[in-house]
Protein backbone atom coordinates (compact mmCIF):
# COMPACT_ATOMS: atom_id res chain seq x y z
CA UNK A 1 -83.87 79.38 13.43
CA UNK A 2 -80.06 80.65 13.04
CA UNK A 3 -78.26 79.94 9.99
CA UNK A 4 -74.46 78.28 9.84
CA UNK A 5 -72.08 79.99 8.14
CA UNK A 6 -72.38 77.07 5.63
CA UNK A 7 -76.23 78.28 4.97
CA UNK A 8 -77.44 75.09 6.66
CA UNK A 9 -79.58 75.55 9.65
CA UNK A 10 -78.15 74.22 12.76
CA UNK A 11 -81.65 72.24 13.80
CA UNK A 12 -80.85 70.07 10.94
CA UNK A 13 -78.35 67.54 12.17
CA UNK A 14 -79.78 66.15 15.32
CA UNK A 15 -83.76 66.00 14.31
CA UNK A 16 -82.53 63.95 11.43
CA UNK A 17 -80.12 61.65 13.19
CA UNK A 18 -83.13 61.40 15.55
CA UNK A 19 -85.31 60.30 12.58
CA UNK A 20 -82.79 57.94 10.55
CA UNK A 21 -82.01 56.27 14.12
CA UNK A 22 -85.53 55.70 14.55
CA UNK A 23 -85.77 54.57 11.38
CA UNK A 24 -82.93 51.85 11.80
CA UNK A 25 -84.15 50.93 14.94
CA UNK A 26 -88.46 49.96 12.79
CA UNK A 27 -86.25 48.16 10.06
CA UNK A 28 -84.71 46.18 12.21
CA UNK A 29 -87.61 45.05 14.57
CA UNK A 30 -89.13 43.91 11.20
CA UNK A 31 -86.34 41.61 10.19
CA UNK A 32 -86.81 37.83 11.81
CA UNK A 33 -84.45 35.04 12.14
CA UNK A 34 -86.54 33.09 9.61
CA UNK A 35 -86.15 36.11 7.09
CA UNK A 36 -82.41 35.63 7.56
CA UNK A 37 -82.57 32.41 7.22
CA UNK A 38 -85.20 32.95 4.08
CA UNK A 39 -82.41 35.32 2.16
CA UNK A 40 -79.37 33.19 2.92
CA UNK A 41 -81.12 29.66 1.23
CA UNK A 42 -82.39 32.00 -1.38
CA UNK A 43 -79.29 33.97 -2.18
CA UNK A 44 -77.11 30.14 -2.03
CA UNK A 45 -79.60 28.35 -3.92
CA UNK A 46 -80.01 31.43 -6.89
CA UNK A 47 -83.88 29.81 -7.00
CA UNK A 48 -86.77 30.04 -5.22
CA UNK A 49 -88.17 26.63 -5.69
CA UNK A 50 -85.08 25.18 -4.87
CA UNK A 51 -85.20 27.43 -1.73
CA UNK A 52 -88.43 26.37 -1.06
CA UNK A 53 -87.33 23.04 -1.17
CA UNK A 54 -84.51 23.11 1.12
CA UNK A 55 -86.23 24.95 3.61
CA UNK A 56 -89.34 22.60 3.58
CA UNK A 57 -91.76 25.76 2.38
CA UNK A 58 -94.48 26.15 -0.20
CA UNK A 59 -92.96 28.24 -3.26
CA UNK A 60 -95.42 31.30 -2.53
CA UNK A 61 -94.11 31.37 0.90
CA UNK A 62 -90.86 31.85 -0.27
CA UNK A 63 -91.59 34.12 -2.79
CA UNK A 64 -93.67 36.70 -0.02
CA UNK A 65 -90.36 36.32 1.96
CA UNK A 66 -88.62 37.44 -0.89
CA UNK A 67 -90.64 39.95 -1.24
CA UNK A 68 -90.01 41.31 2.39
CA UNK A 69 -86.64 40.84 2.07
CA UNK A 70 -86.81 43.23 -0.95
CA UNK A 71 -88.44 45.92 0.30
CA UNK A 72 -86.64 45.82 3.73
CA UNK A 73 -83.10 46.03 1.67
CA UNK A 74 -84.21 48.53 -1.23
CA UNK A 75 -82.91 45.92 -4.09
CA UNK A 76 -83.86 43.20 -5.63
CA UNK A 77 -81.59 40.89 -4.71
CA UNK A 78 -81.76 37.93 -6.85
CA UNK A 79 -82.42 38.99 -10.62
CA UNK A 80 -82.34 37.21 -13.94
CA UNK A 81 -79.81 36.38 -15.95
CA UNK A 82 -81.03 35.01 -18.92
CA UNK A 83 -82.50 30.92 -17.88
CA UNK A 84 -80.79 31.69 -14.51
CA UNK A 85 -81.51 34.11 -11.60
CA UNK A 86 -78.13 35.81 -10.06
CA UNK A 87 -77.18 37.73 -6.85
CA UNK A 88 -76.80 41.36 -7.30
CA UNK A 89 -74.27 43.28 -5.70
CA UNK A 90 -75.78 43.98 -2.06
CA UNK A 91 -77.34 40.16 -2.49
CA UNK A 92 -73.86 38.58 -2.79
CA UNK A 93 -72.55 41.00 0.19
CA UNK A 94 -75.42 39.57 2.17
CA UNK A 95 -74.62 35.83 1.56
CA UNK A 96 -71.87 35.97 4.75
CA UNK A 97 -73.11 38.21 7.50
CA UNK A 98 -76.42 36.42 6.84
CA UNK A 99 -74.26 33.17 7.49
CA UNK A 100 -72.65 34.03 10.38
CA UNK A 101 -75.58 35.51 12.09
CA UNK A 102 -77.34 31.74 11.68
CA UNK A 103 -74.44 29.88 13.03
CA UNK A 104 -74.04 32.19 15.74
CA UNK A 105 -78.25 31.57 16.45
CA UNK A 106 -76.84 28.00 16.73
CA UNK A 107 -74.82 28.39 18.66
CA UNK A 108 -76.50 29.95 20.67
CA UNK A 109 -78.99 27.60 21.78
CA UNK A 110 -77.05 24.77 20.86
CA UNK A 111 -74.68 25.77 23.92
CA UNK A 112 -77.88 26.66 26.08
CA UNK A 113 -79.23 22.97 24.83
CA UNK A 114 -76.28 20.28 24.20
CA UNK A 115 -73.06 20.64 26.40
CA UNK A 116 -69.97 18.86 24.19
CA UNK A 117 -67.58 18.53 27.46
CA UNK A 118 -64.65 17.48 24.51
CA UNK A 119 -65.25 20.94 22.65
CA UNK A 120 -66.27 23.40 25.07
CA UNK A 121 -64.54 26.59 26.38
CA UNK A 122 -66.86 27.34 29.34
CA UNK A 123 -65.49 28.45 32.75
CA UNK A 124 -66.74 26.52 35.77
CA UNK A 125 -66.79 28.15 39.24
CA UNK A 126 -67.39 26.10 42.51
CA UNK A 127 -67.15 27.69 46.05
CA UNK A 128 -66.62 24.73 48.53
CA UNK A 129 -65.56 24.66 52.30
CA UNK A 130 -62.15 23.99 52.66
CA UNK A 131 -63.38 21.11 55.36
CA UNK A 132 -63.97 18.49 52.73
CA UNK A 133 -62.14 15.54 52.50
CA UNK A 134 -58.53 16.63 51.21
CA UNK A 135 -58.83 14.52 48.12
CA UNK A 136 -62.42 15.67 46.96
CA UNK A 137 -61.71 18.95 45.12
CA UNK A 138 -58.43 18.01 43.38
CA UNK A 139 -59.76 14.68 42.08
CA UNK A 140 -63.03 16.95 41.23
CA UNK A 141 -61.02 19.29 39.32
CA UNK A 142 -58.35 16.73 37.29
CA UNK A 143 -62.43 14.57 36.49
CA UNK A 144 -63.25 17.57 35.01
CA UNK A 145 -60.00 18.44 32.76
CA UNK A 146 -59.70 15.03 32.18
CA UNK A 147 -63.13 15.04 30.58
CA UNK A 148 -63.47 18.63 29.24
CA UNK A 149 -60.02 19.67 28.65
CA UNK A 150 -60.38 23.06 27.43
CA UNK A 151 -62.68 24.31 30.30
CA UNK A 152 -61.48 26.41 32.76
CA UNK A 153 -62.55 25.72 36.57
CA UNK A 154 -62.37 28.69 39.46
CA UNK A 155 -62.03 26.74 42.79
CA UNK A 156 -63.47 29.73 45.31
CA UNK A 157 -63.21 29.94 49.24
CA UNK A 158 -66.40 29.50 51.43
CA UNK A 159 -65.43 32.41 53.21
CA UNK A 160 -66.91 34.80 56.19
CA UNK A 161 -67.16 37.29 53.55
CA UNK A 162 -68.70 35.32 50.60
CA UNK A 163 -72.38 35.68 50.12
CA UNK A 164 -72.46 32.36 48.77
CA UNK A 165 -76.15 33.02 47.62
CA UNK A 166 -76.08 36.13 46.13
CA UNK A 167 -72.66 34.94 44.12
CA UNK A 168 -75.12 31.94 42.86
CA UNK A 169 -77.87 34.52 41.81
CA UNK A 170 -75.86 36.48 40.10
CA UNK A 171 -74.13 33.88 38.25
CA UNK A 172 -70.34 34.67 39.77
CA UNK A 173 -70.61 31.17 41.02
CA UNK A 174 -72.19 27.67 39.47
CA UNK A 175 -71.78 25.51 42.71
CA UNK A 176 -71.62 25.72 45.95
CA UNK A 177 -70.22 22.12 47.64
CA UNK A 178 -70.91 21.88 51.51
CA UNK A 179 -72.51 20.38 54.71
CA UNK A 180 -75.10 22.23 56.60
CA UNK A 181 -77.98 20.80 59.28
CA UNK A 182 -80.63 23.08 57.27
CA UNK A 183 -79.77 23.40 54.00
CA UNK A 184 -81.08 26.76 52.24
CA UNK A 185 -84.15 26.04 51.47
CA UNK A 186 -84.17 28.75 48.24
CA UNK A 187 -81.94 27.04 46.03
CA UNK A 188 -81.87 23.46 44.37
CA UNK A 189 -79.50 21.13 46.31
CA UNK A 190 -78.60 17.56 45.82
CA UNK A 191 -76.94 15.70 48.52
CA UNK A 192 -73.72 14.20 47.80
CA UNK A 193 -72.40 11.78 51.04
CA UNK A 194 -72.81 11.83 54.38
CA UNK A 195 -69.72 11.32 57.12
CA UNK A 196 -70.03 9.49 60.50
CA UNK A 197 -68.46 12.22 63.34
CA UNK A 198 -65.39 11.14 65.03
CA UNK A 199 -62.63 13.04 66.61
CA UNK A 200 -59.05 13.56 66.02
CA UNK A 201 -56.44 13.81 68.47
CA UNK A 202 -52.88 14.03 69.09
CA UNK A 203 -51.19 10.48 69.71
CA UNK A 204 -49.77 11.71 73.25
CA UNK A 205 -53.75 12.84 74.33
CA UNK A 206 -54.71 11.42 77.42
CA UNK A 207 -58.19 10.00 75.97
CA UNK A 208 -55.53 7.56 73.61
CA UNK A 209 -54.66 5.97 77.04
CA UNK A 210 -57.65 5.62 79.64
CA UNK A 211 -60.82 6.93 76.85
CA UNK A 212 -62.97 9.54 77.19
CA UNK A 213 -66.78 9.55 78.54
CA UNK A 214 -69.35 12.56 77.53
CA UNK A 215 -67.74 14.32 80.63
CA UNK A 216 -64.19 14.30 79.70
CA UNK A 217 -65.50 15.08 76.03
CA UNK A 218 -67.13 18.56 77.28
CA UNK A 219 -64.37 19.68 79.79
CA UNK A 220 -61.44 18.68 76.66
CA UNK A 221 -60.15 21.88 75.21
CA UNK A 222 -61.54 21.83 71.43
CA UNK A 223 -60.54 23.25 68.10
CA UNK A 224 -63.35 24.59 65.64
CA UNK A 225 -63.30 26.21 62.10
CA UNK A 226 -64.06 30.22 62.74
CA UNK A 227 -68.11 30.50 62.20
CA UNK A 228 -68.69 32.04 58.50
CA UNK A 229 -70.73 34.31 59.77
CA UNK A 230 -70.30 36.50 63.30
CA UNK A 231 -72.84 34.96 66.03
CA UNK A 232 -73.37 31.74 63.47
CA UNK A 233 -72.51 28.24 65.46
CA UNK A 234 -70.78 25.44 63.57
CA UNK A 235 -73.07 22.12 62.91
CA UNK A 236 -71.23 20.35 65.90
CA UNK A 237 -72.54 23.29 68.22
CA UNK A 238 -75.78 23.33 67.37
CA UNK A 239 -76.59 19.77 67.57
CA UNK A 240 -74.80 19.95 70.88
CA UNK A 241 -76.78 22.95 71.82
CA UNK A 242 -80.23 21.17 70.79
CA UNK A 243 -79.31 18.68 73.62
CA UNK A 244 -78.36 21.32 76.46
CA UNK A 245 -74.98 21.19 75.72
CA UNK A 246 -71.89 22.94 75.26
CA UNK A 247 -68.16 21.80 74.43
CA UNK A 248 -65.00 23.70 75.67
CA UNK A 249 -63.53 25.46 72.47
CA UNK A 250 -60.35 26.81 72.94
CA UNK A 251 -59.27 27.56 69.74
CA UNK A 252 -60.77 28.67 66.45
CA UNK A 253 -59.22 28.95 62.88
CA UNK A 254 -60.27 30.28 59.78
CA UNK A 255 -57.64 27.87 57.30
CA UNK A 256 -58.93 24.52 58.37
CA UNK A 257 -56.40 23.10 56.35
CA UNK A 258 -54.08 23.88 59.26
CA UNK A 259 -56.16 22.22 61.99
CA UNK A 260 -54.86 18.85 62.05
CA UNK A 261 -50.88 20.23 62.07
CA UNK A 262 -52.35 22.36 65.24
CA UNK A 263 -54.18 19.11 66.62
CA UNK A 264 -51.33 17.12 66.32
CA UNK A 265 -48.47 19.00 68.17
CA UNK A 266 -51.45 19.87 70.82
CA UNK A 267 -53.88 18.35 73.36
CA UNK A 268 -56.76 19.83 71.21
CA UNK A 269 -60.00 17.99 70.04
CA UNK A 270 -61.12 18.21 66.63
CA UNK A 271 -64.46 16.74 65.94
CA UNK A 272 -65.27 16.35 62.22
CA UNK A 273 -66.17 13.76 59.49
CA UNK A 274 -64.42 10.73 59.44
CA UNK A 275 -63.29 10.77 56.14
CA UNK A 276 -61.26 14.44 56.63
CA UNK A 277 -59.71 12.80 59.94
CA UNK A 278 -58.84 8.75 58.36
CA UNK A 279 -56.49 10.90 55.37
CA UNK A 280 -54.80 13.31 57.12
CA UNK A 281 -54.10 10.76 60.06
CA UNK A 282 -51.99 8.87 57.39
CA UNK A 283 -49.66 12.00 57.41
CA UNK A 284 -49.61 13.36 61.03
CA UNK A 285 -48.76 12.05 64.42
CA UNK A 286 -53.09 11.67 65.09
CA UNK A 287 -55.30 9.06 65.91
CA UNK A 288 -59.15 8.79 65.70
CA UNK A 289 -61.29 8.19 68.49
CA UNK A 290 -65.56 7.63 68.43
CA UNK A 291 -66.69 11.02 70.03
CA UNK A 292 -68.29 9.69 73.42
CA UNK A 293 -71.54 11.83 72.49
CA UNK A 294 -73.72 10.36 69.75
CA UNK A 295 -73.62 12.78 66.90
CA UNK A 296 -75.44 12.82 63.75
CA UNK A 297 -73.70 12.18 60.62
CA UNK A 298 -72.36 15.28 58.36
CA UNK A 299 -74.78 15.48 55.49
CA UNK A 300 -72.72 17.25 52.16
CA UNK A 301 -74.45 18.74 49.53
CA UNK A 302 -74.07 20.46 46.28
CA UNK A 303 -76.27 23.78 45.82
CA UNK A 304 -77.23 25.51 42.96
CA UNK A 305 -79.48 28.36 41.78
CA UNK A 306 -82.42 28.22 39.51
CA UNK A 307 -81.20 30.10 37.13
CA UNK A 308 -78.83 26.90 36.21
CA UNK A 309 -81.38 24.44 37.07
CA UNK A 310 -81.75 23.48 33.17
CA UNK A 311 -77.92 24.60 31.65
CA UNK A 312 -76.70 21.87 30.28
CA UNK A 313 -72.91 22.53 30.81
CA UNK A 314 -74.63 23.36 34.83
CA UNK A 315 -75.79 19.88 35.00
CA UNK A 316 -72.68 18.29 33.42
CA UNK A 317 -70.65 20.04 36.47
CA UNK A 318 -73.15 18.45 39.03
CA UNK A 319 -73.10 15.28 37.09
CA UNK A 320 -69.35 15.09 37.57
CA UNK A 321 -69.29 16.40 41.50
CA UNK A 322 -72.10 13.47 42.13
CA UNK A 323 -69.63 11.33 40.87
CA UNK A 324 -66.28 12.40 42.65
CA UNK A 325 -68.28 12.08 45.65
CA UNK A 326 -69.58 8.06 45.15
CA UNK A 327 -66.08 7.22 43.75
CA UNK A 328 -64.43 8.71 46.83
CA UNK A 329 -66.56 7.30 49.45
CA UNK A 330 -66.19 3.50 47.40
CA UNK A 331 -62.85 4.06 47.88
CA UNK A 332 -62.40 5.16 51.33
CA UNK A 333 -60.69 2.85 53.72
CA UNK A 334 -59.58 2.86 57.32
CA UNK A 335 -56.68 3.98 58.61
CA UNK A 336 -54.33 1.58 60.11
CA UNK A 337 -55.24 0.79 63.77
CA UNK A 338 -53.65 2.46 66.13
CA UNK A 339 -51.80 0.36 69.21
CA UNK A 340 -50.40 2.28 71.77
């Protein structure tokens, strides 16, 4: 072994930073959250029987605690002071981190266990399909604030690119809101509403006039929302494709928010839910029309990972979508009849 110039031998340092880290690492793998909780009452309190007391223990329990507690520190802790027993130095500089340590246990599992909507600071994200009706997500997001007005919610695109099921696995998501003929059958899911299929058209389409039969309905030139996935088939084409089948799509789009501008200054057919088509037919030169093929209705759903199954603040979010969704669909109504 080579001496420093100091005369120290330099194999000291890192066997015994190997040893005291070692040793740390056994002192602390001793030390409990009831031993915390033990030297806090009994450092407060200045008395074992009245720690005993206030933590619901037998004296001698207390008192073996202490005795840990002792040991585990290298002082005594609590000592007497004539009829009294007092702190000592490292006691009283143990009375606060011991504190915060137990409210921050509280915390804790008080967050995991109780969600406070009027207190809490969590961050909610929901990835939902931009095909909903227009009204659902900004009345689901002003519920929320209205009810939990420090949380933050992340409103996230159902996208070709999202991997809407990893995203819930790894927690970068809480919900995911949308319709699908086979849900996924790996995660929880709740259904939320379903929507009767219609079809929206411009006011000068010829189907307005004369109507439409299942023949005109195939040969019309359609709009659709770009598939999420390349190769995947919207709901509308699979049904149809389950009965022999097929539409004429002309168009696709990825923003389905434009659609209905696109239906309405063309002779495109958009078949959705009715609810989408009866709000945005208030605003735009459109009218709705029964699609001549009898379609199921669009089931919604919200879906959501195990992992959340039991978080409270999880099922506060889902309590509040289920919600959103019944109010909306009591409120829908008709939109005025159209005479042309």
């Amino acid at each position: 072994m080579t001496a420093s110039p100091s005369g120290s031998s330099t194999g000291d340092t890192a066997p015994g930073g190997m040893a005291s880290a070692v040793s740390e690492r056994q002192l602390f793998d001793r030390i409990d959250l009831h031993l915390i909780r033990v030297l806090y009452t009994v450092l407060t309190e200045r008395s074992v029987s009245r720690a005993a007391l206030r933590l619901g223990m037998h004296q001698p329990a207390v008192s073996a605690a202490l005795k840990r507690l002792r040991e585990l520190a290298g002082d005594p802790l609590l000592v007497r002071n004539g009829a009294h027993m007092v702190a000592t130095d490292a006691g009283r500089r143990m009375v606060e981190p011991a504190a915060h340590i137990l409210r921050a246990a509280e915390a804790l599992f008080t967050e995991a266990r109780q969600f406070d909507p009027r207190t809490s600071t969590a961050t909610f994200r929901v990835a939902a399909s931009d095909y909903l009706d227009p009204s659902f997500l900004p009345r689901l997001v002003a519920d929320v604030k209205r009810q939990a007005p420090l949380t933050r919610i992340e409103i996230n695109a159902l996208t070709r690119e999202s991997d809407y099921r990893a995203q819930l696995a790894q927690g970068d998501i809480d919900l995911v809101i949308g319709n699908w003929l086979q849900p996924p059958e790996d995660l929880h899911l709740a259904r939320l509403f379903s929507d009767e299929v219609v079809c929206l058209v411009s006011r000068d389409h010829p189907a307005v006039r004369r109507g439409w039969d299942e023949s005109d309905w195939l040969q019309a030139e359609h709009i659709a929302p770009t598939p999420m996935h390349p190769g995947a088939r919207g709901i509308i084409d699979q049904i149809l494709e389950s009965q022999g089948l097929q539409r004429n799509i002309a168009a696709r789009c990825a923003y389905f928010s434009l659609v209905a501008e696109m239906v309405a200054g063309t002779l495109l057919v958009l078949t959705t839910g009715r609810q989408y088509c009866e709000r945005v037919a208030r605003q735009l030169p459109l009218v709705i029309l029964p699609c001549p093929i009898a379609l199921p209705p669009l089931l919604y759903y919200q879906l959501w990972h195990p992992r959340s199954h039991q978080s409270s603040s999880a099922r506060w979010l889902r309590g509040r979508t289920k919600d959103v969704a019944a109010n909306l669909a009591g409120s829908h109504a008709p939109a005025p009849p159209h005479h042309p």
